[in-house]
Protein backbone atom coordinates (compact mmCIF):
# COMPACT_ATOMS: atom_id res chain seq x y z
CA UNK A 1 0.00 0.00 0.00
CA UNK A 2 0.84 3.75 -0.93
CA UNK A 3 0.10 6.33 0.89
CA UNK A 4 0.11 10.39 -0.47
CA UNK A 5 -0.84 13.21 0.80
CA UNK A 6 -4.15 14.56 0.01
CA UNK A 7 -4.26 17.62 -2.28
CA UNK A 8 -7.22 19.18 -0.31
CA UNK A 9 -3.85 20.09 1.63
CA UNK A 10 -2.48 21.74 -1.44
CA UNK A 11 -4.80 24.10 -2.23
CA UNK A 12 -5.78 24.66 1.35
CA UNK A 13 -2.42 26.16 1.82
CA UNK A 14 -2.41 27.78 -2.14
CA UNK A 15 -5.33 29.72 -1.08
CA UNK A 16 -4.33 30.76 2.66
CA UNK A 17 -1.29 31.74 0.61
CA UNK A 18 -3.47 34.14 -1.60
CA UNK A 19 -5.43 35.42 1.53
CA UNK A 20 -1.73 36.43 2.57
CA UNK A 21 -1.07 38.65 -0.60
CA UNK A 22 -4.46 40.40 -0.29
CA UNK A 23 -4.34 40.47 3.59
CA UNK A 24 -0.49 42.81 2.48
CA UNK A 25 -2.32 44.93 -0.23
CA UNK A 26 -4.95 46.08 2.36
CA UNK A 27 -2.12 46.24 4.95
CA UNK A 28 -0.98 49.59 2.99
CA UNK A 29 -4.49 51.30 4.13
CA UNK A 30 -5.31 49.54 6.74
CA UNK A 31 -2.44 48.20 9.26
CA UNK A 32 -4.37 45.71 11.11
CA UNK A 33 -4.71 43.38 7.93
CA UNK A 34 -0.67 43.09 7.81
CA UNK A 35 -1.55 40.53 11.22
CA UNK A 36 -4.28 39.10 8.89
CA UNK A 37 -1.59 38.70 6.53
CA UNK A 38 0.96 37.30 9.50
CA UNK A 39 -1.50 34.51 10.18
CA UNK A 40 -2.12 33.30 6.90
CA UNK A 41 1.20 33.58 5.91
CA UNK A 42 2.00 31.07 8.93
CA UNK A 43 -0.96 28.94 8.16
CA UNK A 44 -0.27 28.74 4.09
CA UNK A 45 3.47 27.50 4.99
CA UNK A 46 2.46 25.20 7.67
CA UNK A 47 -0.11 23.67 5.13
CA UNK A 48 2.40 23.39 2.69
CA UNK A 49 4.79 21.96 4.44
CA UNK A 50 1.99 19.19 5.23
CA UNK A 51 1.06 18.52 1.62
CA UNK A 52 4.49 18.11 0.52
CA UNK A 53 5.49 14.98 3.18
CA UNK A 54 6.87 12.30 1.86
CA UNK A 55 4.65 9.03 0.68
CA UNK A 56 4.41 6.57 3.15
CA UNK A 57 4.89 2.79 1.77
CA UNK A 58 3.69 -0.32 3.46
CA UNK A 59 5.60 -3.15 2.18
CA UNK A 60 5.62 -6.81 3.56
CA UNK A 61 8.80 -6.53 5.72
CA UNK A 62 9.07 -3.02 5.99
CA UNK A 63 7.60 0.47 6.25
CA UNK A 64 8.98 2.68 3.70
CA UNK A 65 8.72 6.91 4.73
CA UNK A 66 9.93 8.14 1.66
CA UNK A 67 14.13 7.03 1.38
CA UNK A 68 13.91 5.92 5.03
CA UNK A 69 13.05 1.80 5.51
CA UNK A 70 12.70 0.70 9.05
CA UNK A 71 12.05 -3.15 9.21
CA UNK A 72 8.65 -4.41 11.16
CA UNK A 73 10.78 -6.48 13.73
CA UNK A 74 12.55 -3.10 14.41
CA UNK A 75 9.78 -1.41 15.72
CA UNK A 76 8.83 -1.78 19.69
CA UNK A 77 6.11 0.85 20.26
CA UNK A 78 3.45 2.59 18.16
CA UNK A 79 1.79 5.18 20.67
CA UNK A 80 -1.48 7.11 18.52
CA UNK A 81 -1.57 10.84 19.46
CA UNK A 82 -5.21 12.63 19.76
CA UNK A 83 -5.01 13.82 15.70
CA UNK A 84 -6.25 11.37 12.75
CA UNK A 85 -6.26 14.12 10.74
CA UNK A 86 -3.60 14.94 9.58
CA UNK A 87 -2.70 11.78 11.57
CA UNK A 88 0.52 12.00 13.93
CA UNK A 89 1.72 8.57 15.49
CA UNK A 90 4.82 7.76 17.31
CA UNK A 91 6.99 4.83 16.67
CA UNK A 92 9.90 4.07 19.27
CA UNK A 93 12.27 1.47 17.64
CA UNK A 94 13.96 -1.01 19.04
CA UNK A 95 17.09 0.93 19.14
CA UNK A 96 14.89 3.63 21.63
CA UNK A 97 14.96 6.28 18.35
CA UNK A 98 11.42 7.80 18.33
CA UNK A 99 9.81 8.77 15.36
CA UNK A 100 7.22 10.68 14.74
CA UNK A 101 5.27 9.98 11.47
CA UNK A 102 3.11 12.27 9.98
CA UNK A 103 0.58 11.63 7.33
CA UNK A 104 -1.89 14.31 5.82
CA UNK A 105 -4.05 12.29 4.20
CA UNK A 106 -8.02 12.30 4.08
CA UNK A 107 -9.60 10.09 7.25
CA UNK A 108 -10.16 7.04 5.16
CA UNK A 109 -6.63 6.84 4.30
CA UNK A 110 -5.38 8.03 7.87
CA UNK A 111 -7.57 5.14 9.85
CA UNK A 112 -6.43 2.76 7.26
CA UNK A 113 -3.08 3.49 7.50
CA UNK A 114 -3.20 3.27 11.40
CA UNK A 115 -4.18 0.24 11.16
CA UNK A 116 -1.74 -1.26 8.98
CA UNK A 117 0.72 -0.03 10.84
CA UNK A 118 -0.80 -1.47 14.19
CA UNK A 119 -1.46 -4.74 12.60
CA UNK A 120 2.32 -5.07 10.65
CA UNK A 121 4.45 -4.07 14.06
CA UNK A 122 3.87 -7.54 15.67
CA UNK A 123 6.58 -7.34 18.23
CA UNK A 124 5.80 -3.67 19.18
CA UNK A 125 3.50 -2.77 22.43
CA UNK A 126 0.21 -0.77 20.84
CA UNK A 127 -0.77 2.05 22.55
CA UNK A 128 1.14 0.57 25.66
CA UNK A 129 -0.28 -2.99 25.06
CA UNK A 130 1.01 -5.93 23.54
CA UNK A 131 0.30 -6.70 20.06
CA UNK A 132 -1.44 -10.37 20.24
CA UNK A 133 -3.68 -8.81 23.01
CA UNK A 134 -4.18 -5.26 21.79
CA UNK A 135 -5.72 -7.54 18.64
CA UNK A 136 -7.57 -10.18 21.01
CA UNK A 137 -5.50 -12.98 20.38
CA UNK A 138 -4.20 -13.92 23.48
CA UNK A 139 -3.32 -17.14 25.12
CA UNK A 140 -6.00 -18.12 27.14
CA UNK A 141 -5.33 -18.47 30.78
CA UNK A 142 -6.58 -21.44 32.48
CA UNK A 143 -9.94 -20.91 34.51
CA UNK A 144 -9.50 -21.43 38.06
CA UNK A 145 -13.30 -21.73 38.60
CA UNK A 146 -13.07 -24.94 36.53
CA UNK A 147 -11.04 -26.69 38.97
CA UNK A 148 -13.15 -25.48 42.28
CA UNK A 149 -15.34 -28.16 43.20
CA UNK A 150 -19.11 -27.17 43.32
CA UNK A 151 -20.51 -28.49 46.71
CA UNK A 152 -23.36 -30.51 46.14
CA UNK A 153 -26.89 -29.23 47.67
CA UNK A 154 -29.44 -31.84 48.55
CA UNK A 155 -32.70 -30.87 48.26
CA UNK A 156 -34.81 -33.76 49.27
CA UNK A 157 -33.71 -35.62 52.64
CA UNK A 158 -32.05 -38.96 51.77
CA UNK A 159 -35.28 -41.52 52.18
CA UNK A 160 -36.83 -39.28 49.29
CA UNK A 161 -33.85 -39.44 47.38
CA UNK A 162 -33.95 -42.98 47.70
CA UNK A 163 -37.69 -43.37 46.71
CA UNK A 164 -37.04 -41.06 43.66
CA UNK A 165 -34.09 -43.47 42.52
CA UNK A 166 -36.50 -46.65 42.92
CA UNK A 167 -39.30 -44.62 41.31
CA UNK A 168 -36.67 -43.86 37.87
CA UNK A 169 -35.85 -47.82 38.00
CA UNK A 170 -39.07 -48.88 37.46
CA UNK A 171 -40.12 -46.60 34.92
CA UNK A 172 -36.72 -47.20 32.99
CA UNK A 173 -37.47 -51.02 33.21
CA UNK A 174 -41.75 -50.93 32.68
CA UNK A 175 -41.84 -47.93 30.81
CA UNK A 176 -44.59 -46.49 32.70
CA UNK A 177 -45.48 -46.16 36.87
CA UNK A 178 -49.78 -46.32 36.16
CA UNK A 179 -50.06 -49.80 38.82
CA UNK A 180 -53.72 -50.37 36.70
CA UNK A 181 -53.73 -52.63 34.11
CA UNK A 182 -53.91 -51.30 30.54
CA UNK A 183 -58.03 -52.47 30.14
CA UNK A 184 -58.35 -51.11 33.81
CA UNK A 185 -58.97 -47.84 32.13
């Protein structure tokens, strides 16, 4: 899988870039637009910035950011930050480097890329837990209750018990308890 930026980011930062330029020419006659133009000056680059990250690659044995390759087995943490869009995650590798991946794309592509990368790092803790039981696949732990005895509650006294036993006997062996005769009836 490829991942690319989405180009809502491009022209969300080509047009705060144009607010800039007419936020300056109204600057001349009126000075309080030139902090207009400050702020989407700021915004326009930081949008730009965002729509020209690299792609992000998921490959079989490997996540690709664009020139840099870190191997699955590498990776020992992916913690998800509060954004998923533009979503921010950070990976701590094995080697404690942390790395913190950024992704502008549209939520679709952001959810789907969270997930490969949760699902790929199977050595790494997710979110702070451990990868077979972050995805519910852990070894089940054997039930104590099963080996607890369950004391046994009597609910007739034992001479009823005993007439209920030689009650089942009979009708196992006569198939009915009616004492009458069949033509009785």
């Amino acid at each position: 899988m490829r991942y690319t930026p989405s180009k809502q980011y491009l022209w969300a930062g080509l047009v705060a870039a144009g607010l800039a330029v007419i936020s300056t020419v109204f600057a001349a006659e009126w000075p309080a637009a030139l902090l207009a133009s400050v702020f989407c000056l700021i915004t326009a680059g930081s949008v730009l910035l965002l729509a020209f990250r690299p792609p992000i690659e998921i490959q079989d044995q490997a996540l690709v950011i664009g020139e840099r390759t870190i191997a699955w087995s590498s990776i020992a943490r992916v913690d998800r930050t509060g954004w998923i869009s533009p979503l921010i995650v950070h990976v701590t590798l094995v080697s404690e480097e942390r790395i913190l991946i950024v992704f502008p794309g549209d939520l679709d592509d952001s959810n789907s890329l969270l997930r490969h990368l949760r699902r790929n790092s199977r050595e790494a803790l997710i979110d702070g837990i451990p990868h077979p039981q972050f995805w519910g696949t852990t070894v089940p732990v054997p039930d104590a209750a099963k080996s607890v005895e369950v004391p046994t509650v009597h609910l007739l006294r034992r001479e009823d018990e005993l007439e209920v036993e030689r009650l089942y006997q009979l009708l196992k062996t006569v198939g009915h308890l009616d004492t009458r005769q069949p033509d009785e009836k």
